[in-house]
PDB file of N, CA and C in Angstrom:
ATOM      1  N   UNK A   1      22.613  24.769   3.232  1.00  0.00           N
ATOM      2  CA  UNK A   1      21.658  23.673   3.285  1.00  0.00           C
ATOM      3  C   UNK A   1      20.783  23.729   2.030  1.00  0.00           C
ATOM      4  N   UNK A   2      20.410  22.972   1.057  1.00  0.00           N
ATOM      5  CA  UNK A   2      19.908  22.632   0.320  1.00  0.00           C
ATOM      6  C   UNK A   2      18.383  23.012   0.590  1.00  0.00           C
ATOM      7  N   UNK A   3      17.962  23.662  -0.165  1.00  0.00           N
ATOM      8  CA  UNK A   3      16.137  23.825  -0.101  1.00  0.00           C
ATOM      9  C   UNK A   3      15.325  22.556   0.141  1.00  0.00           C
ATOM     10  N   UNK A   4      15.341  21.380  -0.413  1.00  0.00           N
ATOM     11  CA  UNK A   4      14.346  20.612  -0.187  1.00  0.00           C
ATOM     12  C   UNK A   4      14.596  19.201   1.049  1.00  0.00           C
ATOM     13  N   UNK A   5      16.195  19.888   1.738  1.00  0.00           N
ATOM     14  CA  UNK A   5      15.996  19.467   3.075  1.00  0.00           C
ATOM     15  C   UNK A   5      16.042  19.918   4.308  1.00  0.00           C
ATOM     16  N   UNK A   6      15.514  21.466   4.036  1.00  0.00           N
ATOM     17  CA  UNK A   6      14.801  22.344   5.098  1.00  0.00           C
ATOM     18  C   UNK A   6      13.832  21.563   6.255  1.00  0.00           C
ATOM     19  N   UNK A   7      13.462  21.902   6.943  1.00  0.00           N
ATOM     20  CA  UNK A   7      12.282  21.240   8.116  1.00  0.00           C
ATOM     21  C   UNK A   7      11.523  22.053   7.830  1.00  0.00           C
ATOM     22  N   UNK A   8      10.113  21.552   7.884  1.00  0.00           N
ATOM     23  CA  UNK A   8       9.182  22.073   7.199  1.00  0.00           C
ATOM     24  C   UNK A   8       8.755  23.037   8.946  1.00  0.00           C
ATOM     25  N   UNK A   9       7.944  24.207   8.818  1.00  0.00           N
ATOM     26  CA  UNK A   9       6.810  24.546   9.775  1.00  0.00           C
ATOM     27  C   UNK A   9       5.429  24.630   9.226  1.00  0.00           C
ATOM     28  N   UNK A  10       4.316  24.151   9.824  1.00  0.00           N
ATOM     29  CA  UNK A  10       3.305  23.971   9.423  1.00  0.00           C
ATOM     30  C   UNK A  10       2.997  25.639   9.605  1.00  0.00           C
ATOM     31  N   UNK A  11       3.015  26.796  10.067  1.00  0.00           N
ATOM     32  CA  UNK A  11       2.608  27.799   9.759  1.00  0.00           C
ATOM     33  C   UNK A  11       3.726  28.187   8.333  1.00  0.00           C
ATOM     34  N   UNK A  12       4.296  27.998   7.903  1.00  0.00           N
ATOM     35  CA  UNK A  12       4.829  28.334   6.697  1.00  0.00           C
ATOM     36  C   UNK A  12       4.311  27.666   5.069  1.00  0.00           C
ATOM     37  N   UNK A  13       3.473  26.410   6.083  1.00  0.00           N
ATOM     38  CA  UNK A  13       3.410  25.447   4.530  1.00  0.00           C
ATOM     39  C   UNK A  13       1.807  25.499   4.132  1.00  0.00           C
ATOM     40  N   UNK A  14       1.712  25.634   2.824  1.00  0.00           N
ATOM     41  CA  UNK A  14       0.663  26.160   2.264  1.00  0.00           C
ATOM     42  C   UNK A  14      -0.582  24.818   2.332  1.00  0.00           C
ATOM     43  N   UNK A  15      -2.029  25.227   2.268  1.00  0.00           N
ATOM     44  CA  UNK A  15      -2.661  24.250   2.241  1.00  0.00           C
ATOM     45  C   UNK A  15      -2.916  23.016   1.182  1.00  0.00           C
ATOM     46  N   UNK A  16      -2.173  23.777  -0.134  1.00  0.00           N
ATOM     47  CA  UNK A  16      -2.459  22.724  -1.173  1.00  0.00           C
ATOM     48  C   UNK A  16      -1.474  21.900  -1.115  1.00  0.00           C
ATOM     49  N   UNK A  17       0.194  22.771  -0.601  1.00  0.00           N
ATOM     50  CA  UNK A  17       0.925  21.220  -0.249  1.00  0.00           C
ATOM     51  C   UNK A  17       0.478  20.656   1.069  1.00  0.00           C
ATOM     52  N   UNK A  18      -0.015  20.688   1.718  1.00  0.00           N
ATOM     53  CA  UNK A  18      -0.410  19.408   2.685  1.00  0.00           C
ATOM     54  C   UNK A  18      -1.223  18.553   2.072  1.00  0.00           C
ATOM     55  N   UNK A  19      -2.264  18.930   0.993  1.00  0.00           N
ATOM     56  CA  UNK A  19      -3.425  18.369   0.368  1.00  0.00           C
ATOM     57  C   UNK A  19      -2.642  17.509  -0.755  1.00  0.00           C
ATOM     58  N   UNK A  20      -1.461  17.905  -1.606  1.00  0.00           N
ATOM     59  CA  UNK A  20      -0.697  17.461  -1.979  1.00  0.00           C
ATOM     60  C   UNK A  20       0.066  16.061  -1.482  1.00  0.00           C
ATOM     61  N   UNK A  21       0.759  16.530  -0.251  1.00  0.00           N
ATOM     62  CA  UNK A  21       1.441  15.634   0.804  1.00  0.00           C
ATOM     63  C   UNK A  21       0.497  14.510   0.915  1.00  0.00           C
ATOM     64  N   UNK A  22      -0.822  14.781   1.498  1.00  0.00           N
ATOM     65  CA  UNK A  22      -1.567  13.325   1.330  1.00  0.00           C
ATOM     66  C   UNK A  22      -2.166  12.386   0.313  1.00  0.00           C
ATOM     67  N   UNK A  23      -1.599  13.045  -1.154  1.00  0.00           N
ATOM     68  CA  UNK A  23      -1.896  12.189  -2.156  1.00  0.00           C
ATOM     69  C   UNK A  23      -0.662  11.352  -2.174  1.00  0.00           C
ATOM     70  N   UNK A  24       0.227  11.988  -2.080  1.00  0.00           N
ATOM     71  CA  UNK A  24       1.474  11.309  -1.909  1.00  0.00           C
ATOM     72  C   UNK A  24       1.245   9.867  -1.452  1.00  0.00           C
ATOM     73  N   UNK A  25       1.030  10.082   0.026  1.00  0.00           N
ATOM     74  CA  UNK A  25       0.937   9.132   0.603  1.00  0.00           C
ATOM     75  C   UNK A  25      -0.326   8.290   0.649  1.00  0.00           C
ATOM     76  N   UNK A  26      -1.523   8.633  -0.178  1.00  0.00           N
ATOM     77  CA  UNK A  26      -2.362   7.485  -0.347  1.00  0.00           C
ATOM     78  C   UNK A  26      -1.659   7.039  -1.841  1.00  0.00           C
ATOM     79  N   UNK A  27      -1.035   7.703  -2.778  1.00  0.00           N
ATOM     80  CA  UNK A  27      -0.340   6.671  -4.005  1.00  0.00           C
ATOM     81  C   UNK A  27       0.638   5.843  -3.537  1.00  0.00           C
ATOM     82  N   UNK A  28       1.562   5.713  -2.339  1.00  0.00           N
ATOM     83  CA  UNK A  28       2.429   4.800  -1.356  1.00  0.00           C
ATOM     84  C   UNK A  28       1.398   3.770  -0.802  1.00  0.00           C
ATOM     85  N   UNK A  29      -0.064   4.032  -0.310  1.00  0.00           N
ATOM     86  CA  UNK A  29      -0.636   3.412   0.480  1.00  0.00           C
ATOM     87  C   UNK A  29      -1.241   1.839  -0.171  1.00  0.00           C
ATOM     88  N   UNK A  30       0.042   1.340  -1.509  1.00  0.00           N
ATOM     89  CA  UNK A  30       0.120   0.047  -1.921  1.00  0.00           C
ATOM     90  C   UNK A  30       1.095  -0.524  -1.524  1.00  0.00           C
ATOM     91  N   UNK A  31       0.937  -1.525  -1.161  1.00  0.00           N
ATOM     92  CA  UNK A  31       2.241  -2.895  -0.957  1.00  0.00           C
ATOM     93  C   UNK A  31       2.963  -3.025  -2.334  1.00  0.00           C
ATOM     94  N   UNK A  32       2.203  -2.710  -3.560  1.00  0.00           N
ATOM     95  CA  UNK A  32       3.380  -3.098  -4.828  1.00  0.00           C
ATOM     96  C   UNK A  32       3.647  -1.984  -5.117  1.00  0.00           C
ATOM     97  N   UNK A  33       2.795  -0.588  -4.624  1.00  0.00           N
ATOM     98  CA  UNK A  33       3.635   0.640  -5.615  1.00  0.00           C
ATOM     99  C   UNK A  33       5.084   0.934  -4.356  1.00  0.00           C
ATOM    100  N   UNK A  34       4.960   0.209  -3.179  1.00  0.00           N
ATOM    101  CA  UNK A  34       5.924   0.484  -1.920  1.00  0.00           C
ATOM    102  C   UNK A  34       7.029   0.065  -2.903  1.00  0.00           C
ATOM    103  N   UNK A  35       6.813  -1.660  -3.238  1.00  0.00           N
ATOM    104  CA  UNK A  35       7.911  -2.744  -3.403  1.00  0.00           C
ATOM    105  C   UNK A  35       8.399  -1.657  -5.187  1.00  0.00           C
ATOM    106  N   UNK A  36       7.614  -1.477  -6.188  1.00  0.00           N
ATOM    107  CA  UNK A  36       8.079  -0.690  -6.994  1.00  0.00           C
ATOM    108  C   UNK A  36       8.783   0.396  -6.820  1.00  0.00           C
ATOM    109  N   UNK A  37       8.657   1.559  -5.471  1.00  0.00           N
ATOM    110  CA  UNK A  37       9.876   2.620  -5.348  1.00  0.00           C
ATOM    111  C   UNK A  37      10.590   1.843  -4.836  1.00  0.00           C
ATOM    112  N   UNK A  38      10.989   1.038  -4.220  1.00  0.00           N
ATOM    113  CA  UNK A  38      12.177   0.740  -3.226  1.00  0.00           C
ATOM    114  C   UNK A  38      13.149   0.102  -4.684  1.00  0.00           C
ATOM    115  N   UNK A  39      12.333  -0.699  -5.680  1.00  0.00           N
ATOM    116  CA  UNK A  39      13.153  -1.021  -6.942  1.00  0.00           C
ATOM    117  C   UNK A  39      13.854  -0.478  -7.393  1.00  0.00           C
ATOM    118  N   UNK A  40      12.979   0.818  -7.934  1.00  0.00           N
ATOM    119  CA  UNK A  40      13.456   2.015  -8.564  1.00  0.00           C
ATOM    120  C   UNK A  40      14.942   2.619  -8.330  1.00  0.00           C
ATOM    121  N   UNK A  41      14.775   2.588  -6.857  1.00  0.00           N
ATOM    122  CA  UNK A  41      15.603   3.404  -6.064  1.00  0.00           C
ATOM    123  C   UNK A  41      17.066   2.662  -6.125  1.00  0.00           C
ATOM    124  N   UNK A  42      16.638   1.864  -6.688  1.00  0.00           N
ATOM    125  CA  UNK A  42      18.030   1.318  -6.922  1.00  0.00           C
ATOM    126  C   UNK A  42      18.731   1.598  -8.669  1.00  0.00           C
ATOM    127  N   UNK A  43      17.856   2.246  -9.419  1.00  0.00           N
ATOM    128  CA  UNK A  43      17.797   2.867 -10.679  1.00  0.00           C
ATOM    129  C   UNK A  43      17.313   2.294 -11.730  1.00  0.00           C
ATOM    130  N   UNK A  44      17.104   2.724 -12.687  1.00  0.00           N
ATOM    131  CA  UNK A  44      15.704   2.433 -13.883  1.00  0.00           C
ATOM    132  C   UNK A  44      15.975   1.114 -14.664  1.00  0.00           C
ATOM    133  N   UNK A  45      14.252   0.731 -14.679  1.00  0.00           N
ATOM    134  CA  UNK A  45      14.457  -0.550 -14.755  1.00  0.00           C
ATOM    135  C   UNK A  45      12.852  -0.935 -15.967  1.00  0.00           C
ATOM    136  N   UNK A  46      13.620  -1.675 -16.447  1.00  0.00           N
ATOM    137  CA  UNK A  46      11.787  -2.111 -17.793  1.00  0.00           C
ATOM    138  C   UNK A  46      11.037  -2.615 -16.875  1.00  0.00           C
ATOM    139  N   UNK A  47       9.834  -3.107 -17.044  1.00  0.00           N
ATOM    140  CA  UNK A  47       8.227  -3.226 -16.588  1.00  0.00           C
ATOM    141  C   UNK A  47       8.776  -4.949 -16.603  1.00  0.00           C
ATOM    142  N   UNK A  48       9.625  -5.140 -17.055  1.00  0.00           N
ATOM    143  CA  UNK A  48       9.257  -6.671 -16.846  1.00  0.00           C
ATOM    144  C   UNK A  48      10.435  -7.516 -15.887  1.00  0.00           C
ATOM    145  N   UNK A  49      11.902  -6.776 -16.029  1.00  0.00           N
ATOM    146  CA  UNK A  49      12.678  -6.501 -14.746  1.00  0.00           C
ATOM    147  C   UNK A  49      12.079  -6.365 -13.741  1.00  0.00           C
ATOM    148  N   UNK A  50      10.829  -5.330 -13.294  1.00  0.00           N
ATOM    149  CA  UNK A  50      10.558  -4.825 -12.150  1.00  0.00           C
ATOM    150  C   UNK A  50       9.551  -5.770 -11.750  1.00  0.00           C
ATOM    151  N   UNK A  51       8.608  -6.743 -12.280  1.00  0.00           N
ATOM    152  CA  UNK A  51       7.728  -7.390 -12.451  1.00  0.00           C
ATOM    153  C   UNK A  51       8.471  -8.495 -11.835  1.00  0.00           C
ATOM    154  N   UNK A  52       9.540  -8.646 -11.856  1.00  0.00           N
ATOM    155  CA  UNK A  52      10.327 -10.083 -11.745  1.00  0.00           C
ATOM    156  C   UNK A  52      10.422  -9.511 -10.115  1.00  0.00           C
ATOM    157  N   UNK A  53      11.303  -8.403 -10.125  1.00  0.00           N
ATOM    158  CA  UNK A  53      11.797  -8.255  -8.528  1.00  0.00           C
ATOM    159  C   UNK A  53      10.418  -8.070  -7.774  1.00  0.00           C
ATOM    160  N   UNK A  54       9.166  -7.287  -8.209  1.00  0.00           N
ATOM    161  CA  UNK A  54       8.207  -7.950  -7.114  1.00  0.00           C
ATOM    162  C   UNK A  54       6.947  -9.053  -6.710  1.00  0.00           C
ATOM    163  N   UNK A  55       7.451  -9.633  -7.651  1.00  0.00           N
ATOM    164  CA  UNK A  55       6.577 -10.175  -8.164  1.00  0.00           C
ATOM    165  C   UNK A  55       5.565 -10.866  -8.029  1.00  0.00           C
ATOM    166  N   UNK A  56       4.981  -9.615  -9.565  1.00  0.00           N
ATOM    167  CA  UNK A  56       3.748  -9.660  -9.971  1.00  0.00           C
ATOM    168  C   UNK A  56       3.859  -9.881 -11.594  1.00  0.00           C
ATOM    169  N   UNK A  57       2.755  -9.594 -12.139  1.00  0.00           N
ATOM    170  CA  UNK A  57       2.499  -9.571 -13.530  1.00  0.00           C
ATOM    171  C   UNK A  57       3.037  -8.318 -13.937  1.00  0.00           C
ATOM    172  N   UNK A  58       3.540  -8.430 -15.252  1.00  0.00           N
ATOM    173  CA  UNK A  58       3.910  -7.605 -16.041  1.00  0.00           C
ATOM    174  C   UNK A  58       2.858  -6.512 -16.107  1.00  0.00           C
ATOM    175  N   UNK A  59       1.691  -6.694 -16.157  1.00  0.00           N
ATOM    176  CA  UNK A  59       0.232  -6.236 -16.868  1.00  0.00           C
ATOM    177  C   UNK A  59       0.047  -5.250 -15.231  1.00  0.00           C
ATOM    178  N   UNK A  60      -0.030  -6.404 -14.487  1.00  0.00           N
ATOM    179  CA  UNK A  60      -0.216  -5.469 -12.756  1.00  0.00           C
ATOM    180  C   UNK A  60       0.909  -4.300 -12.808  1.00  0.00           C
ATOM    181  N   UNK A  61       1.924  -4.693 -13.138  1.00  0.00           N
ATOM    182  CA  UNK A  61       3.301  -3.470 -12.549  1.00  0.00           C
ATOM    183  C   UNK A  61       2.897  -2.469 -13.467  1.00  0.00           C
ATOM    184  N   UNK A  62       3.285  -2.760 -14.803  1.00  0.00           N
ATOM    185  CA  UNK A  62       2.839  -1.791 -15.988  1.00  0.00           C
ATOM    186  C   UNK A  62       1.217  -0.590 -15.237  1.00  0.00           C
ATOM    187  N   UNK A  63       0.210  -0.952 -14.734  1.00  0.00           N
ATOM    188  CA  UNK A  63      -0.641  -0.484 -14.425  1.00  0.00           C
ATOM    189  C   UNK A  63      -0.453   0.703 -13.201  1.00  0.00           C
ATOM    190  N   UNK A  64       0.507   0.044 -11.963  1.00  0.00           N
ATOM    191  CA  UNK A  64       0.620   0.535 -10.986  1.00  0.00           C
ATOM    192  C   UNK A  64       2.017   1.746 -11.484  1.00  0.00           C
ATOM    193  N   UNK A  65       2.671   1.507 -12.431  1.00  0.00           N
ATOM    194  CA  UNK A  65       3.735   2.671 -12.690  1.00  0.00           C
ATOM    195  C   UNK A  65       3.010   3.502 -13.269  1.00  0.00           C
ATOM    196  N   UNK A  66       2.057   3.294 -14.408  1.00  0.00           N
ATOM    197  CA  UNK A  66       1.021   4.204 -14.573  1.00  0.00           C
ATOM    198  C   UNK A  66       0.238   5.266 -13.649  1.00  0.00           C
ATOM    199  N   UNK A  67       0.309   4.479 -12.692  1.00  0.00           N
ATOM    200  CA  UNK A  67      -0.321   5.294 -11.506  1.00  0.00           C
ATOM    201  C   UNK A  67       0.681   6.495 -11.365  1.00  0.00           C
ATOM    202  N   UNK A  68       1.889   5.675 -10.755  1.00  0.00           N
ATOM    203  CA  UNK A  68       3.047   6.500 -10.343  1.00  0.00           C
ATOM    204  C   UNK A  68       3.574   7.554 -11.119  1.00  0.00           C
ATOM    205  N   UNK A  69       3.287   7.170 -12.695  1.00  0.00           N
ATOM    206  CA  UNK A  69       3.693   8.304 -13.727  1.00  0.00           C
ATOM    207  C   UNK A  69       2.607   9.680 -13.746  1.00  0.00           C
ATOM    208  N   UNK A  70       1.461   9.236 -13.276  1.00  0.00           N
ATOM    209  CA  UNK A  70       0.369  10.376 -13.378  1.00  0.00           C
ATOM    210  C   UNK A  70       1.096  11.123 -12.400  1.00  0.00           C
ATOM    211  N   UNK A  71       1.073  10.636 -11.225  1.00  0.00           N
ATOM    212  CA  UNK A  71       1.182  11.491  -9.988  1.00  0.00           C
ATOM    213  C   UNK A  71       2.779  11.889 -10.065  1.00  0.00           C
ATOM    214  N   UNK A  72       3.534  12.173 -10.784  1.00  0.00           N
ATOM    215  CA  UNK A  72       5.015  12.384 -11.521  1.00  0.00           C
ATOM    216  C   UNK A  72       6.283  12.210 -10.286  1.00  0.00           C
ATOM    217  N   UNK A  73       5.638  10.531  -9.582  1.00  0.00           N
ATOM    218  CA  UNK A  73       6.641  10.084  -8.812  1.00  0.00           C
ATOM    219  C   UNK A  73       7.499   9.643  -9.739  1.00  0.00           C
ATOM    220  N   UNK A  74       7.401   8.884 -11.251  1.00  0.00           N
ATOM    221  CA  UNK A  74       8.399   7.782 -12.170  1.00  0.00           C
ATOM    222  C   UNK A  74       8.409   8.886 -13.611  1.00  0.00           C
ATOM    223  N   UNK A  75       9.048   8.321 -14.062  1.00  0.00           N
ATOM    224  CA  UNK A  75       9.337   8.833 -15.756  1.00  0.00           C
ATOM    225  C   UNK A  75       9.762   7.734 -16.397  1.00  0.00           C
ATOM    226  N   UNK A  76       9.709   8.176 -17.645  1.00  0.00           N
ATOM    227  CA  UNK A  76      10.034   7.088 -18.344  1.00  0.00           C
ATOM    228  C   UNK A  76      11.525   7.424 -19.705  1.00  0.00           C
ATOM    229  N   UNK A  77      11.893   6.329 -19.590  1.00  0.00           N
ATOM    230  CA  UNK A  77      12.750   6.508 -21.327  1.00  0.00           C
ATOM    231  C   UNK A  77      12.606   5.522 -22.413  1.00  0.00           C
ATOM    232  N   UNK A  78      12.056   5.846 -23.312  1.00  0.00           N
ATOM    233  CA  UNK A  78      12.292   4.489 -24.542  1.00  0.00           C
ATOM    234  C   UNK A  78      13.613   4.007 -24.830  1.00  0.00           C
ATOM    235  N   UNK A  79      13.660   2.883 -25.282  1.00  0.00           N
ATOM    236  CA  UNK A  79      14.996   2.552 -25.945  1.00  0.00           C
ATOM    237  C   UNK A  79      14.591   1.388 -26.507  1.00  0.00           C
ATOM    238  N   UNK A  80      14.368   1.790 -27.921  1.00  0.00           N
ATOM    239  CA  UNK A  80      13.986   0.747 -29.079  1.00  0.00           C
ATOM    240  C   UNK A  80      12.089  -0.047 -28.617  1.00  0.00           C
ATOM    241  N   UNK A  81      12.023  -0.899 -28.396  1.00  0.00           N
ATOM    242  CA  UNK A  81      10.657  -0.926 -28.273  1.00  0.00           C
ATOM    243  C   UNK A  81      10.501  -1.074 -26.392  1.00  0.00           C
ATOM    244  N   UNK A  82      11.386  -0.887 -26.160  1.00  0.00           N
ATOM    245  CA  UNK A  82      11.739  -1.333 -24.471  1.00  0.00           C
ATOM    246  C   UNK A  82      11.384   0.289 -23.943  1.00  0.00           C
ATOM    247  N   UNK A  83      10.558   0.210 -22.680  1.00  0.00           N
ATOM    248  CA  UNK A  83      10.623   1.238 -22.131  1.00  0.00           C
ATOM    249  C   UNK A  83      11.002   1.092 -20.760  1.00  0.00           C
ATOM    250  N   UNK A  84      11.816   2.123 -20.102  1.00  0.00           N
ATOM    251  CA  UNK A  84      12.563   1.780 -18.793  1.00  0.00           C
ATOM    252  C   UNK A  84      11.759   2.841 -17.837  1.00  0.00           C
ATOM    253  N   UNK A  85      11.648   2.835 -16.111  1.00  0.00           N
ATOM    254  CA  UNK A  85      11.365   3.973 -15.408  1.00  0.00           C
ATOM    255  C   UNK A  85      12.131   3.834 -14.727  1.00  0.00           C
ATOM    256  N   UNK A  86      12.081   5.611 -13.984  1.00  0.00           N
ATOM    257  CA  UNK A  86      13.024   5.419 -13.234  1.00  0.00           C
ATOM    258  C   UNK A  86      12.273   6.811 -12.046  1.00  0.00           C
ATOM    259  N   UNK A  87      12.689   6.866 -11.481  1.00  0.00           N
ATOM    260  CA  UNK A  87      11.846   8.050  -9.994  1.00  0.00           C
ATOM    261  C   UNK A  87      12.390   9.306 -10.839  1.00  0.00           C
ATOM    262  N   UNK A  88      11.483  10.171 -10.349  1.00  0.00           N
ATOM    263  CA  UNK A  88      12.153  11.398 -10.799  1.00  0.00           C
ATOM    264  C   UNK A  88      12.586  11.867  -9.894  1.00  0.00           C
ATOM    265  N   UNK A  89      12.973  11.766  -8.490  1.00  0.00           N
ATOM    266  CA  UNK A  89      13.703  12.133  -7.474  1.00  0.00           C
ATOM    267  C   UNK A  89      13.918  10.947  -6.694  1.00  0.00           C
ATOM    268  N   UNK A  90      14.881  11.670  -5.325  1.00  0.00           N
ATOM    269  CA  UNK A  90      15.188  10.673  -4.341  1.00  0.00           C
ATOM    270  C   UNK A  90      13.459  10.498  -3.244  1.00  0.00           C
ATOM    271  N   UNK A  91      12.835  12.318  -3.582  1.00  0.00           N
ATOM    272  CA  UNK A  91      12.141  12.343  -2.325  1.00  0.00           C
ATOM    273  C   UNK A  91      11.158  10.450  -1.805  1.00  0.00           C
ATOM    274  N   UNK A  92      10.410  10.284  -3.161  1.00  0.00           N
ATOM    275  CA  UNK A  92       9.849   9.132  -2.852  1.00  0.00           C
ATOM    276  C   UNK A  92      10.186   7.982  -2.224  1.00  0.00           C
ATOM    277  N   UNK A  93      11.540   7.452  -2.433  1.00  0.00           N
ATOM    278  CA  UNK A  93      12.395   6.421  -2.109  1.00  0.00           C
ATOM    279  C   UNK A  93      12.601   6.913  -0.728  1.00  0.00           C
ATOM    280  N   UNK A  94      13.285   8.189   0.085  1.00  0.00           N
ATOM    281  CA  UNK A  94      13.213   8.351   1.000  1.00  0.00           C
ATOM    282  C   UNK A  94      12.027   8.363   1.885  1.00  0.00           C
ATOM    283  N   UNK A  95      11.015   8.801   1.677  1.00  0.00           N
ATOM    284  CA  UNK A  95       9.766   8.416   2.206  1.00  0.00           C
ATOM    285  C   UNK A  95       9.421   7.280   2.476  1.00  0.00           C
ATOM    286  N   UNK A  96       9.452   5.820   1.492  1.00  0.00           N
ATOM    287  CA  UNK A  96       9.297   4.602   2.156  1.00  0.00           C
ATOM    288  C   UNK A  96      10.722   4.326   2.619  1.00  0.00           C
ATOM    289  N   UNK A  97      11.798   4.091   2.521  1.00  0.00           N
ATOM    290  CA  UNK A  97      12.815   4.020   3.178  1.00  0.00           C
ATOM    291  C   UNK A  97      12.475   4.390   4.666  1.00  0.00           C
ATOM    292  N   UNK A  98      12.034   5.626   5.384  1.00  0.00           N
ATOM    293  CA  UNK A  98      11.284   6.336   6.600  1.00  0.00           C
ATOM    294  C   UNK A  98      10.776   5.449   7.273  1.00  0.00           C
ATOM    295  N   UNK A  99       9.465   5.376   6.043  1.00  0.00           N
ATOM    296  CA  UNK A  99       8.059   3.924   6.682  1.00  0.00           C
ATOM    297  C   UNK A  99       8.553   3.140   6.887  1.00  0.00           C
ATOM    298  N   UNK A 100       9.485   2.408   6.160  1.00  0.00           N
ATOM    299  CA  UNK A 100       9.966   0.724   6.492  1.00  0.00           C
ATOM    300  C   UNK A 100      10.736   0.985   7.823  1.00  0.00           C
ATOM    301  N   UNK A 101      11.467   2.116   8.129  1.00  0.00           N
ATOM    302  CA  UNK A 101      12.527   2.174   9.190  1.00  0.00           C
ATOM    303  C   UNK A 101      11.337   2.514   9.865  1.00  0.00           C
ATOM    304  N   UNK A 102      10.220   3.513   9.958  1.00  0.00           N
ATOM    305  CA  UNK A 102       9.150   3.541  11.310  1.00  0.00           C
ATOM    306  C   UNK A 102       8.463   2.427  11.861  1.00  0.00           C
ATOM    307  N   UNK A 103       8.416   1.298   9.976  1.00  0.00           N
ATOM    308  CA  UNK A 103       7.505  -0.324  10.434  1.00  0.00           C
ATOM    309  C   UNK A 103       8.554  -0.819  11.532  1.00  0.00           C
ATOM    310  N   UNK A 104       9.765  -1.020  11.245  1.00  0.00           N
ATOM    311  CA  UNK A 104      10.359  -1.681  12.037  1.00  0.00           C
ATOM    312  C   UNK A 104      10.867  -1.056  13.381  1.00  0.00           C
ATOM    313  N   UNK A 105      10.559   0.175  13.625  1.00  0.00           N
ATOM    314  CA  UNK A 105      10.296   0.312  15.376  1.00  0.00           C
ATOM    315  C   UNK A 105       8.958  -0.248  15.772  1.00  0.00           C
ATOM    316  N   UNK A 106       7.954  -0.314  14.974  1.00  0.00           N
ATOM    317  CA  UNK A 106       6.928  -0.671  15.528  1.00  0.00           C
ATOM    318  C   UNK A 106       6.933  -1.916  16.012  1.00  0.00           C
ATOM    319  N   UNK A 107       7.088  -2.586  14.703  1.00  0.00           N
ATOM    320  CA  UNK A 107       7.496  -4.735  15.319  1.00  0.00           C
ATOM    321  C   UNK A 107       8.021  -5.184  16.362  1.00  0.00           C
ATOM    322  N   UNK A 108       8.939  -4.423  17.012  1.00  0.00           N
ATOM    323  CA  UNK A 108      10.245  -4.625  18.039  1.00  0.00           C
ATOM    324  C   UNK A 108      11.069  -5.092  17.442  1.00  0.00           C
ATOM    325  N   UNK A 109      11.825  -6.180  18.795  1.00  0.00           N
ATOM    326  CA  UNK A 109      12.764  -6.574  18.359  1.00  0.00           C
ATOM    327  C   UNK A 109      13.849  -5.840  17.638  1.00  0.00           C
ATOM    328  N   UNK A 110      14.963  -6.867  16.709  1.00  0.00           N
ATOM    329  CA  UNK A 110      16.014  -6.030  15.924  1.00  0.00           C
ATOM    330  C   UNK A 110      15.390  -5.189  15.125  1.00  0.00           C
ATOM    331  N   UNK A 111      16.225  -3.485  15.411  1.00  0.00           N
ATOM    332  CA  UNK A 111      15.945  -2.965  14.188  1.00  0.00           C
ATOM    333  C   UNK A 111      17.234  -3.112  13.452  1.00  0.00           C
ATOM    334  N   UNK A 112      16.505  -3.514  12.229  1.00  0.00           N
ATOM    335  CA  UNK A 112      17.645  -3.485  11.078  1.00  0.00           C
ATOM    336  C   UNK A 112      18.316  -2.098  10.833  1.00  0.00           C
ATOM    337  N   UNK A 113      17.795  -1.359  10.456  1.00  0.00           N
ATOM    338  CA  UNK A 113      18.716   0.208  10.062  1.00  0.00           C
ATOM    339  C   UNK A 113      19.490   0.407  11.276  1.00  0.00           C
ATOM    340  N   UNK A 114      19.333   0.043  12.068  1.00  0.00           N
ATOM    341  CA  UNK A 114      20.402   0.936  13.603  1.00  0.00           C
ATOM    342  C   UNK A 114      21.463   0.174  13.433  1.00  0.00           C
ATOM    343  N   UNK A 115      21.592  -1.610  12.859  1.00  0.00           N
ATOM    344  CA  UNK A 115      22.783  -2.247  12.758  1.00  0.00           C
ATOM    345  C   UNK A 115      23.842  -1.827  11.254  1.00  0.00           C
ATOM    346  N   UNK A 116      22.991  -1.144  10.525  1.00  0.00           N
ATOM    347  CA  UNK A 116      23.303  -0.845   9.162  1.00  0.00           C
ATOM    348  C   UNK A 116      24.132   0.037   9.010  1.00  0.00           C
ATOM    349  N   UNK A 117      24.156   1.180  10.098  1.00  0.00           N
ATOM    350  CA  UNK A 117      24.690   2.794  10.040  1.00  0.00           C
ATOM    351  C   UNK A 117      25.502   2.589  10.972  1.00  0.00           C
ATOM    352  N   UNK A 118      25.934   1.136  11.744  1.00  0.00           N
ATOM    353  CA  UNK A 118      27.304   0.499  12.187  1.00  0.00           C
ATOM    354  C   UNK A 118      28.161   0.741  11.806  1.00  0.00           C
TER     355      UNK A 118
END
């Protein structure tokens, strides 16, 4: 089994990653940095591509990947004056992937993911 899809125990896990864990999730706790990983996750993309799929302003997305680059959810690559991001892991994408599948037990009705893994 792979280390980073162990099950965690809270007597094993240290206090700065939990303190950690909840920055995480207040840098998720946007509707565009959500709609920006779920982009991502589909693989790296310029500021103005990504601007299109959620769209917002170039100037807004550019700001909010900024965010995401501090907290070293995104990275970046140049290529000529174009710069692209892309996640630096799956973990983030799986995390809202989670939320959206927990939003939609909450709503009722159809859940979409249970017809998906059909």
């Amino acid at each position: 089994m792979r280390e980073d899809t162990k099950t965690l125990d809270l007597d094993d896990t240290d206090e700065m990653s939990v303190e950690l864990a909840v920055e995480v999730f207040s840098m998720l706790a946007d509707a565009t940095r959500v709609r920006l990983v779920m982009a991502l996750g589909d693989g790296e993309s310029s500021v103005n591509d990504l601007a299109l799929r959620v769209a917002k302003s170039p100037t807004a997305v550019s700001q909010h990947l900024a965010k995401l680059r501090m907290a070293r959810m995104v990275s970046t690559r140049q290529h000529g004056n174009r710069v692209f991001y892309r996640l630096v892991n799956d973990h983030a994408s799986k995390l809202v992937q989670d939320a959206i599948h927990q939003a939609e037990h909450s709503v009722g009705g159809a859940i979409r993911h249970h017809h998906e893994e059909s």
